[in-house]
Protein backbone atom coordinates (compact mmCIF):
# COMPACT_ATOMS: atom_id res chain seq x y z
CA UNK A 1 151.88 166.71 162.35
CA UNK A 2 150.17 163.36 162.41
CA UNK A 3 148.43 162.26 159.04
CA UNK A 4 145.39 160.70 161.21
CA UNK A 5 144.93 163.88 162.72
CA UNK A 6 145.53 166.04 159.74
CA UNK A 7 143.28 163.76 157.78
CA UNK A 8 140.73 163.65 160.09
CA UNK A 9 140.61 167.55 159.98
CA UNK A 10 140.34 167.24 156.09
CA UNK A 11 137.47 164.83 156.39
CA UNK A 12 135.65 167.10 158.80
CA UNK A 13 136.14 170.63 155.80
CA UNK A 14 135.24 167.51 152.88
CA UNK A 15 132.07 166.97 154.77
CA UNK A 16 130.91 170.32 154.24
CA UNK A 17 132.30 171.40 151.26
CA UNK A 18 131.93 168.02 148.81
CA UNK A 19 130.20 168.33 145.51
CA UNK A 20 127.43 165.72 146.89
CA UNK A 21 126.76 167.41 149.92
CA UNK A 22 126.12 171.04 148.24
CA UNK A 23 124.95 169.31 145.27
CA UNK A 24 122.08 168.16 147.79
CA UNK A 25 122.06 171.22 149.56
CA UNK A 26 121.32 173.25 146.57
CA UNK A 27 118.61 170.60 145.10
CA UNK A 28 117.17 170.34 148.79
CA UNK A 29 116.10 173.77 148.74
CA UNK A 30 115.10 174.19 145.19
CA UNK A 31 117.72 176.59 143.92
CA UNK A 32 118.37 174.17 141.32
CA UNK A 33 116.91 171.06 139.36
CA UNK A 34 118.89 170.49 136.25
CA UNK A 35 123.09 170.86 137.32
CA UNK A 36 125.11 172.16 134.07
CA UNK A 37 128.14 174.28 134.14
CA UNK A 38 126.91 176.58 137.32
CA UNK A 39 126.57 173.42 139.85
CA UNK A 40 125.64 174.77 143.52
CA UNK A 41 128.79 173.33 144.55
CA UNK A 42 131.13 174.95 141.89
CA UNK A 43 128.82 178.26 142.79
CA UNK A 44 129.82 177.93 146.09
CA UNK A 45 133.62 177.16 145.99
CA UNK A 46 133.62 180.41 143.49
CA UNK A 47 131.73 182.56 146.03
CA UNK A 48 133.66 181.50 149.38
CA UNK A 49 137.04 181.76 146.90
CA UNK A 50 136.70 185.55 145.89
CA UNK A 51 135.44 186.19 149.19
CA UNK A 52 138.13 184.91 151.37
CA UNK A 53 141.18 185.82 148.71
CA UNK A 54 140.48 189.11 147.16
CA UNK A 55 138.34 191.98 147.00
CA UNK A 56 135.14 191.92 145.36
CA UNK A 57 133.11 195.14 144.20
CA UNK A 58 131.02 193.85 141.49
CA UNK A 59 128.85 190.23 140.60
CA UNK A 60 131.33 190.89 137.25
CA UNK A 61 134.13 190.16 139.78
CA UNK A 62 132.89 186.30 140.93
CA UNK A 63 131.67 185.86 137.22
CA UNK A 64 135.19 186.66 135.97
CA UNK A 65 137.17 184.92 138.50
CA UNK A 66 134.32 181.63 138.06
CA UNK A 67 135.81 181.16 134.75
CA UNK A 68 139.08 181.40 135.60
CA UNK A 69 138.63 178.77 138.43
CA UNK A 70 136.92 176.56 136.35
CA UNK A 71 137.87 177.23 132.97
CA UNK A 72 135.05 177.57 131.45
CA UNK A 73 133.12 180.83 129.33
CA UNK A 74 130.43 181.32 130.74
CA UNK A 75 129.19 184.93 130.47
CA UNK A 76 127.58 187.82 132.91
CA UNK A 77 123.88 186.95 131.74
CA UNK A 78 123.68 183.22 132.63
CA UNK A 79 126.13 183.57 136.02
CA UNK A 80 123.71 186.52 137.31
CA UNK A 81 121.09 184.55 136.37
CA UNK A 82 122.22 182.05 138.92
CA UNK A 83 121.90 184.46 142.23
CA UNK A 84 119.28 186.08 141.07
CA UNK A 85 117.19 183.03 141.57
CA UNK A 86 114.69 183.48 144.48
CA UNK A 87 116.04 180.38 146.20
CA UNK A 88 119.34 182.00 146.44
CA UNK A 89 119.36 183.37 149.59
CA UNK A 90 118.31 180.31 151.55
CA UNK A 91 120.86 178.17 149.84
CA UNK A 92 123.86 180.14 150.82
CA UNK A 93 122.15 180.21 153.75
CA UNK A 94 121.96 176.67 154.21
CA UNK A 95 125.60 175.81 153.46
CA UNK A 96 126.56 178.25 156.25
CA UNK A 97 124.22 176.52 158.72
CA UNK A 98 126.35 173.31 157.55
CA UNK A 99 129.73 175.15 158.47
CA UNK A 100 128.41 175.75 162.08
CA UNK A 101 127.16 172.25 162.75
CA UNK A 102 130.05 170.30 161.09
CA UNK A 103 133.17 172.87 161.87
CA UNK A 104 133.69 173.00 165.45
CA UNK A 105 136.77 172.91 166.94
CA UNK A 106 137.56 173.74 170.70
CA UNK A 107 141.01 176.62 171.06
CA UNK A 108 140.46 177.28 174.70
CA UNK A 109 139.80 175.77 178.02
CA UNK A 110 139.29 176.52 181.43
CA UNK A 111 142.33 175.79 183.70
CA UNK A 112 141.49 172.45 186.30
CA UNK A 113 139.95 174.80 189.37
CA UNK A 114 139.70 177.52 187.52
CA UNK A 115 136.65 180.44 188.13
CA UNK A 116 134.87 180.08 184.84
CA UNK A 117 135.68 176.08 184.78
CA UNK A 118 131.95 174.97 185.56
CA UNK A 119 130.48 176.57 182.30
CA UNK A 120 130.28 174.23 179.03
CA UNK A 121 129.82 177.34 177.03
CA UNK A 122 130.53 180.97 177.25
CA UNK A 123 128.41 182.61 174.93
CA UNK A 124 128.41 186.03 173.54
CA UNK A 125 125.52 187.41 171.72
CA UNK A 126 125.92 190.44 169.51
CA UNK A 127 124.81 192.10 166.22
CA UNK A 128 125.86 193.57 163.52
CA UNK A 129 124.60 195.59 160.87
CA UNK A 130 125.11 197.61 157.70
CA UNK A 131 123.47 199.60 154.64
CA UNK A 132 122.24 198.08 151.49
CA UNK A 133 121.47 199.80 147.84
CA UNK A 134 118.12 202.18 149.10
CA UNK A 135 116.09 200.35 146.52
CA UNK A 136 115.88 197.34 149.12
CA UNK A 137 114.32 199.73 151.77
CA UNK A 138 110.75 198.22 151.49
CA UNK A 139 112.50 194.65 152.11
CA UNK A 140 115.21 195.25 154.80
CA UNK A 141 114.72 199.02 156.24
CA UNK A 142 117.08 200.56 158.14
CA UNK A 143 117.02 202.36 162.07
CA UNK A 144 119.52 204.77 160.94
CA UNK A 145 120.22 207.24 158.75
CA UNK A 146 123.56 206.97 158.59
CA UNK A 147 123.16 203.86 157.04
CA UNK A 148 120.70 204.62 154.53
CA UNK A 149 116.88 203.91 154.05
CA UNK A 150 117.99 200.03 153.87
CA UNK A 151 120.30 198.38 155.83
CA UNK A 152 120.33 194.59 157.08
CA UNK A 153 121.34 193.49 161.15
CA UNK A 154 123.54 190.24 161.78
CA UNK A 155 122.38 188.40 165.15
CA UNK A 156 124.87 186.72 166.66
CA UNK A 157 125.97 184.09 169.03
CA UNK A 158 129.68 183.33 169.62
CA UNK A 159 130.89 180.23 172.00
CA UNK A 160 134.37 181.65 173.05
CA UNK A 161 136.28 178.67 174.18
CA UNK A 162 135.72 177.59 169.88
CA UNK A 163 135.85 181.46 168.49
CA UNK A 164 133.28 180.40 166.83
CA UNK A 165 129.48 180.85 165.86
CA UNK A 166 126.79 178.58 166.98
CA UNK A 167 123.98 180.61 165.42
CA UNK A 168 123.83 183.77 163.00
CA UNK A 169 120.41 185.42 162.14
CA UNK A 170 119.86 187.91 159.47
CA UNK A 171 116.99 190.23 160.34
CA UNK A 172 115.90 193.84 158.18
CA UNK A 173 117.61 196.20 160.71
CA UNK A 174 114.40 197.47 161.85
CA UNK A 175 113.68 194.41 163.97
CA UNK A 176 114.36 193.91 167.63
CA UNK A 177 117.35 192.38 169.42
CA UNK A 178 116.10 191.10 172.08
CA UNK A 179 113.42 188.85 169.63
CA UNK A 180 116.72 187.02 168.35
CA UNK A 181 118.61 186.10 171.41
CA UNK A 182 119.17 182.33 171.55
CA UNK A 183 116.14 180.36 173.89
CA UNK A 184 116.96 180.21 177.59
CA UNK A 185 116.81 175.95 177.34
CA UNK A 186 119.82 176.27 174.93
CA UNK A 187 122.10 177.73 177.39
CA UNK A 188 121.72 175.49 180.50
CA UNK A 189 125.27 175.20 181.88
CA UNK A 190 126.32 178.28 180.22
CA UNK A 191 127.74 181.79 180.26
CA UNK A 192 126.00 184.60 178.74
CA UNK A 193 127.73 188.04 178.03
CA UNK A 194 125.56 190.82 176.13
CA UNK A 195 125.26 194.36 176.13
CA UNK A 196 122.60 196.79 176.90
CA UNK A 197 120.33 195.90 173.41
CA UNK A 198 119.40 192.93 174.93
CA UNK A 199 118.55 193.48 178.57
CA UNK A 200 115.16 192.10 178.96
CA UNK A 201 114.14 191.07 182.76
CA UNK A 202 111.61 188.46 181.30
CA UNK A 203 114.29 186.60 179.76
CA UNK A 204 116.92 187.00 182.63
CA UNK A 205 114.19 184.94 184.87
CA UNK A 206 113.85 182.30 182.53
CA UNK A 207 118.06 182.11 181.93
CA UNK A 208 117.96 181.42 186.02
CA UNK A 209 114.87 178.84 185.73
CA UNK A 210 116.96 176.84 183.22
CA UNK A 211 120.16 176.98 185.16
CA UNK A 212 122.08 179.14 182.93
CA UNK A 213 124.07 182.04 184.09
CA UNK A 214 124.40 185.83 182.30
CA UNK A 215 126.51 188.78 182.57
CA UNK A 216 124.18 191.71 180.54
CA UNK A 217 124.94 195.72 181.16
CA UNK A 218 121.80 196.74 181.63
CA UNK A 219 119.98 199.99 180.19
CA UNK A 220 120.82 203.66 182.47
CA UNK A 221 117.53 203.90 183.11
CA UNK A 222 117.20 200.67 185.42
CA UNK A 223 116.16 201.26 188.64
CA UNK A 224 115.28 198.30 191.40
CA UNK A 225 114.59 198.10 194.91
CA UNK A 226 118.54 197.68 196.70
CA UNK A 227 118.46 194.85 199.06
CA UNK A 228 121.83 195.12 200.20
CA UNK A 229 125.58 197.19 199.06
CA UNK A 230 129.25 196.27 199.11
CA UNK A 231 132.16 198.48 198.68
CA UNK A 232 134.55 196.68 195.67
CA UNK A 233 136.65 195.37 198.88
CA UNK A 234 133.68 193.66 200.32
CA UNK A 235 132.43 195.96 202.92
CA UNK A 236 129.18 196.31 203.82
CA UNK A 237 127.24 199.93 202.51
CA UNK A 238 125.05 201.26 205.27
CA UNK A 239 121.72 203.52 204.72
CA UNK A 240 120.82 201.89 201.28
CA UNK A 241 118.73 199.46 201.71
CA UNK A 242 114.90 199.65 200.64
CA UNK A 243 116.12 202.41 198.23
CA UNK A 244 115.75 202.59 194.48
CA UNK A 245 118.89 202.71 192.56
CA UNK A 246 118.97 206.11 191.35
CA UNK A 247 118.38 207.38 194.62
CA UNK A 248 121.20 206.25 196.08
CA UNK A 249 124.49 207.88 196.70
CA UNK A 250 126.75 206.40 194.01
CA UNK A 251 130.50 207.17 194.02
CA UNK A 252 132.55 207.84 190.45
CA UNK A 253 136.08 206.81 191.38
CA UNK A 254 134.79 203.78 193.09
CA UNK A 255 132.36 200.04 192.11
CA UNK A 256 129.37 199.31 193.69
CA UNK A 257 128.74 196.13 194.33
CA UNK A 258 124.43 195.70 195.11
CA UNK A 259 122.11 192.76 195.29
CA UNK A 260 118.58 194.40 193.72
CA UNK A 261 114.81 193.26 193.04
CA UNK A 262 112.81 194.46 190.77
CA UNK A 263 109.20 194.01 191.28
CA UNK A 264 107.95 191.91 194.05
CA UNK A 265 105.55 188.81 196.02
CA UNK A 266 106.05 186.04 192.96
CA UNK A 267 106.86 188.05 190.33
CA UNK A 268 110.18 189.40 192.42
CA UNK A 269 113.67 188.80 190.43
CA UNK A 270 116.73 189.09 191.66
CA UNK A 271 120.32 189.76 191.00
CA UNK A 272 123.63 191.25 191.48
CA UNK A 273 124.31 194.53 189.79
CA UNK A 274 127.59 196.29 189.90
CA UNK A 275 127.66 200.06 189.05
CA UNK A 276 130.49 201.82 187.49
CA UNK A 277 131.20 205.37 186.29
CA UNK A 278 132.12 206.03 182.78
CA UNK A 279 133.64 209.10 182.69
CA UNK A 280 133.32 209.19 178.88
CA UNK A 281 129.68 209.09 178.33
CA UNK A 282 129.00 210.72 181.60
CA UNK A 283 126.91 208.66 182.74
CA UNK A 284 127.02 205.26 185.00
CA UNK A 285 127.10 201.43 183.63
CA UNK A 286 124.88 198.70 185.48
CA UNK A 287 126.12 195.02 184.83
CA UNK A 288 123.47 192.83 185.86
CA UNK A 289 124.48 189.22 186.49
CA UNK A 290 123.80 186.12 188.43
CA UNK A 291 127.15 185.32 189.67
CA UNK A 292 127.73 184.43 193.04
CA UNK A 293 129.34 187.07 195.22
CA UNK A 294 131.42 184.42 197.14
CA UNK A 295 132.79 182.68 194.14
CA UNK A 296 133.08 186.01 191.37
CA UNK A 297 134.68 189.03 192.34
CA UNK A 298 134.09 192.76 191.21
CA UNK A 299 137.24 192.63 189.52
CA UNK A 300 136.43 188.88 187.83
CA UNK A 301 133.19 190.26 186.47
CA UNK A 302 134.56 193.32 185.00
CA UNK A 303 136.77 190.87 183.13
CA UNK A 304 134.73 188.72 182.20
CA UNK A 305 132.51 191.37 180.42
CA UNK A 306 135.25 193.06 178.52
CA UNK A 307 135.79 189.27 176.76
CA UNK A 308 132.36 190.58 174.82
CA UNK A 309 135.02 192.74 172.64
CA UNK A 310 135.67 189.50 171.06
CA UNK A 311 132.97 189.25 168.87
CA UNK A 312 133.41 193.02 168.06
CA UNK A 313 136.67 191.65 166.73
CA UNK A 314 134.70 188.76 164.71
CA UNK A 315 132.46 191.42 162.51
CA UNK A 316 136.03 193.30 161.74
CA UNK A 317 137.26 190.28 159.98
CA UNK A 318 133.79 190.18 158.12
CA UNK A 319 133.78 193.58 156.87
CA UNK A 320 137.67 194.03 156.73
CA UNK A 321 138.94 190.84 155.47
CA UNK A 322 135.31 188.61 154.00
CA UNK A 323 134.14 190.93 151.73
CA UNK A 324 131.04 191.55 154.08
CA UNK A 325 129.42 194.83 152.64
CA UNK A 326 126.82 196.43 150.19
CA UNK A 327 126.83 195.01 146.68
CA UNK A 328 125.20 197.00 143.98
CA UNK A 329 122.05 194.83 143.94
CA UNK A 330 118.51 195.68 143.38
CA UNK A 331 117.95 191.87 144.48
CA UNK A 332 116.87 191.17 147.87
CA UNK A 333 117.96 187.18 147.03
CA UNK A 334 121.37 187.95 145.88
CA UNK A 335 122.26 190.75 148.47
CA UNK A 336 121.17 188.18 151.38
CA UNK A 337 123.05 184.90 149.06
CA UNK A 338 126.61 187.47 149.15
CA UNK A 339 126.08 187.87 153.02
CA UNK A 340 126.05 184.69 153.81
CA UNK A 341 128.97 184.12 151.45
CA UNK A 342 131.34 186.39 153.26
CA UNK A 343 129.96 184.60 156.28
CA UNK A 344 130.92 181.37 154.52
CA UNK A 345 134.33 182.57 153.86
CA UNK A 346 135.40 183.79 157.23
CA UNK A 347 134.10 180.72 158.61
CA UNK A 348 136.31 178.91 156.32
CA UNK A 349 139.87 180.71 157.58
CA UNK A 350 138.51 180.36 161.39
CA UNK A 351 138.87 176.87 160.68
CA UNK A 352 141.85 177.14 159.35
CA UNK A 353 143.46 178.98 162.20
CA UNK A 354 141.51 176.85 165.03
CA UNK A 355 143.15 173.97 163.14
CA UNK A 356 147.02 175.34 163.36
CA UNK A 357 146.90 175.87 166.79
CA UNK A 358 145.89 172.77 167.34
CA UNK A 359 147.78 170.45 164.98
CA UNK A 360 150.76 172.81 165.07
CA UNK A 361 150.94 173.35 168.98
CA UNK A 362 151.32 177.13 168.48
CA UNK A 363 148.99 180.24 169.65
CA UNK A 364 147.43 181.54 166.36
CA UNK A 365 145.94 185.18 165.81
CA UNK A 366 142.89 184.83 163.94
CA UNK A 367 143.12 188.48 162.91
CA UNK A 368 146.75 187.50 161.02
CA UNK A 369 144.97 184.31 159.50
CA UNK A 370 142.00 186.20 158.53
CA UNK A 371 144.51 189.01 157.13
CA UNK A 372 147.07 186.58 155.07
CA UNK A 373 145.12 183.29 154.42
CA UNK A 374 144.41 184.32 150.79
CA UNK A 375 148.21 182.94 150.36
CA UNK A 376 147.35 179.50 150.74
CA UNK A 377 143.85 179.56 150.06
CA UNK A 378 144.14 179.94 146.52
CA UNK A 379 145.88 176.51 146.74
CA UNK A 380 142.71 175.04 148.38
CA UNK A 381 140.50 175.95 146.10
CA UNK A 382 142.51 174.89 143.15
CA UNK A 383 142.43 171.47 144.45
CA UNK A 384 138.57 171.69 144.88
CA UNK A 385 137.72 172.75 141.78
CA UNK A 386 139.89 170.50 139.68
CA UNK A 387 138.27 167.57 141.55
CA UNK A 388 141.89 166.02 142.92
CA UNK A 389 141.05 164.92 146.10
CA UNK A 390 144.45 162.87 146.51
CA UNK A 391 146.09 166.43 146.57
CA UNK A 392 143.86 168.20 149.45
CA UNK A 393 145.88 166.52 152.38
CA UNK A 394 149.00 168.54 150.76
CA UNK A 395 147.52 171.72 149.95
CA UNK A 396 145.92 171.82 153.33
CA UNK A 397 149.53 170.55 155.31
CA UNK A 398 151.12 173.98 153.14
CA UNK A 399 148.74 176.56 154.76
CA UNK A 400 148.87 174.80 157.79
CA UNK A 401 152.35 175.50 157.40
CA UNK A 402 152.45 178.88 156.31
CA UNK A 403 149.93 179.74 159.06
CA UNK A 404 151.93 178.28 161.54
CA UNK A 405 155.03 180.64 160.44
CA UNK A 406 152.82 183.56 160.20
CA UNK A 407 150.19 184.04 161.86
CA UNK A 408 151.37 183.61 165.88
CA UNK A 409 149.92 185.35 168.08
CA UNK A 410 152.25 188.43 168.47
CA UNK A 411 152.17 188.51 172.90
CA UNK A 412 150.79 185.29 174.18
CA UNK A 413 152.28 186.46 177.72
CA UNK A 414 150.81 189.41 177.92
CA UNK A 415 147.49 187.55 177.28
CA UNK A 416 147.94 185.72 180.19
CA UNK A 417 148.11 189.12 182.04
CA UNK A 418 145.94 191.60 180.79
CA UNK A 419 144.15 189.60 177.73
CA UNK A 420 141.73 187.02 176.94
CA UNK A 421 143.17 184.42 178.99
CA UNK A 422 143.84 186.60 182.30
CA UNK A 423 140.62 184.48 183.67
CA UNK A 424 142.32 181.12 183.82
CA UNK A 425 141.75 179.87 180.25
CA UNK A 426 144.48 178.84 178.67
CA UNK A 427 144.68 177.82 174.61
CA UNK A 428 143.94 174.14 173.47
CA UNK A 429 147.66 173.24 171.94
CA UNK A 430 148.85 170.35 170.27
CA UNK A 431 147.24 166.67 168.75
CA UNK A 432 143.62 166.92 170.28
């Protein structure tokens, strides 16, 4: 491994995570004035280290495993004190926001001529969400009742060539999708995958006005004008034209491949829908996209969409391997401040695993990193919190290491086949 890269790397995680910057983080949004034993940054470091390396049920857990970091005696009163400071919740906040500005780091690439090659970004926008104690109810309530009377929704967007975020939004559940998708000017010269939740025709036409391109399964009950219908081989559909959608003879063991408008005169939009039945839910799927028909194929598109599953993937290392779930908290503050922790903390072994694969030259499974990174994380934060800066190159080259060993990605040739990277991307390997 080269030291300029590997220091450059370490540089990039010191920016974030430094005593100064946090320091100022913490003091820039008024969670703290006076710094004594409990500094922002040693809060933090405590928070993203029981996150990432164990699992945490109670606030007794961080405050236990604080004073074991640290060495210090500091008891439950004064460390619950800390979160349950109103300014709590937009300080963890803030740190987070720091992750996703400062950690980027690029793991796939279209091949030279490749379909997808003339998008910068491929964005997929999901969300996520989950119950919280029913005292919070008036603050965050919930759609559902399986999830309880309160419940919070994560609104995300993931760039897939970086597995990574560029923006997460925290929301009560109650509040709409659609309101939280990123603004069309953002994604000129991109990709954008999403499901049903945010089909919104309004915002397609102003994707297309800013050059931007989308790939959105749109809700059953669509129905446009057809201007014109191709078999998934290319041939031409006869008798369909001028029809609505749902009055059209639609076959279940074969695609559909339409051009459609909905409305008309000025107001007209339109785009490419491809119909599908899913013999599951009984019922057909519409994905409603902007791709050229000469230059995407049915079979490219399909794809293409199933690559959404990726950030599915994402919120299972949350909840699964963060520590992303419903503390017993009466305090709005502290419940949001512990989201954004385990946010914090899965962000931190992304980086890790973006950063083997490319310093180590090997295809990483962020899934195994996010499973066994409390190994060599420990190590980390030991150096952090002891203040020994000369020792972080080491303790980071030991997990990079250890990662390396054991945490491959278990088929990269089937990937290449029926996976991710069937679409002519190919993984970012080696000194970059």
């Amino acid at each position: 491994m080269g030291q300029w890269n590997l220091s450059k790397f370490v540089g990039q995680f010191k920016r974030v995570l430094s005593p100064e910057t946090v320091n100022a983080l913490g003091r820039g949004v008024r969670f703290c004035r006076r710094e004594r034993v409990i500094t922002p940054y040693r809060l933090v470091l405590r928070l993203l280290a029981g996150c990432a390396t164990m699992r945490v049920e109670t606030l007794a857990d961080f405050q236990r495993t604080f004073n074991a970091l640290f060495g210090t005696t500091v008891a439950y009163k004064p460390f619950h004190n800390q979160l349950a400071k109103c300014r709590f919740g937009d300080f963890m906040r803030e740190v987070v926001a720091s992750m996703l500005e400062h950690w980027v780091v690029r793991v796939l690439r279209a091949k030279p001529g490749g379909a997808f090659g003339e998008f910068t970004r491929i964005v997929i926008q999901d969300g996520s969400s989950f119950g919280l104690k029913d005292t919070l109810a008036a603050i965050y309530p919930g759609r559902f009742k399986s999830k309880g009377p309160a419940a919070v929704e994560l609104h995300v967007s993931m760039d897939l060539l970086e597995e990574s975020l560029t923006r997460v939004v925290l929301t009560p559940d109650t509040f709409t999708e659609r309101a939280e998708l990123p603004g069309a000017e953002e994604l000129r010269g991109s990709l954008l995958l999403a499901d049903r939740g945010y089909f919104d025709i309004k915002y397609l036409k102003e994707l297309e006005k800013h050059d931007a391109h989308f790939l959105v399964r749109g809700f059953v009950s669509v129905n446009p004008t057809v201007l014109a219908a191709y078999r998934e081989d290319g041939t031409p559909v006869r008798g369909v034209v001028g029809k609505a959608l749902h009055d059209i003879y639609k076959p279940k063991r074969k695609m559909l491949d339409l051009d459609v408008q909905w409305g008309s005169g000025k107001s007209a939009f339109r785009a490419r829908v491809l119909v599908s039945w899913n013999a599951k839910k009984k019922e057909y799927r519409y994905l409603v996209t902007n791709l050229a028909r000469e230059r995407y194929s049915v079979a490219q598109i399909t794809q293409a969409y199933r690559l959404r599953w990726q950030i599915e993937r994402l919120f299972k290392e949350w909840k699964s391997y963060a520590n992303l779930h419903a503390f017993d908290t009466r305090n709005a503050s502290i419940a949001e401040g512990l989201i954004w922790a385990a946010i914090g903390a899965a962000l931190v072994k992304r980086l890790l695993a973006h950063t083997t694969q490319v310093l180590k030259g090997v295809e990483i499974s962020t899934r195994k990193v996010a499973m066994c990174a409390h190994h060599v994380l420990g190590g980390i934060f030991a150096v952090l919190a002891a203040d020994r800066p000369r020792e972080l190159n080491r303790a980071f080259e030991v997990a990079l290491e250890y990662l390396a060993a054991n945490a491959r990605r278990a088929h990269p040739k089937r990937d290449r086949k029926t996976g991710r990277l069937q679409l002519g991307f190919e993984p970012v390997l080696g000194n970059a």
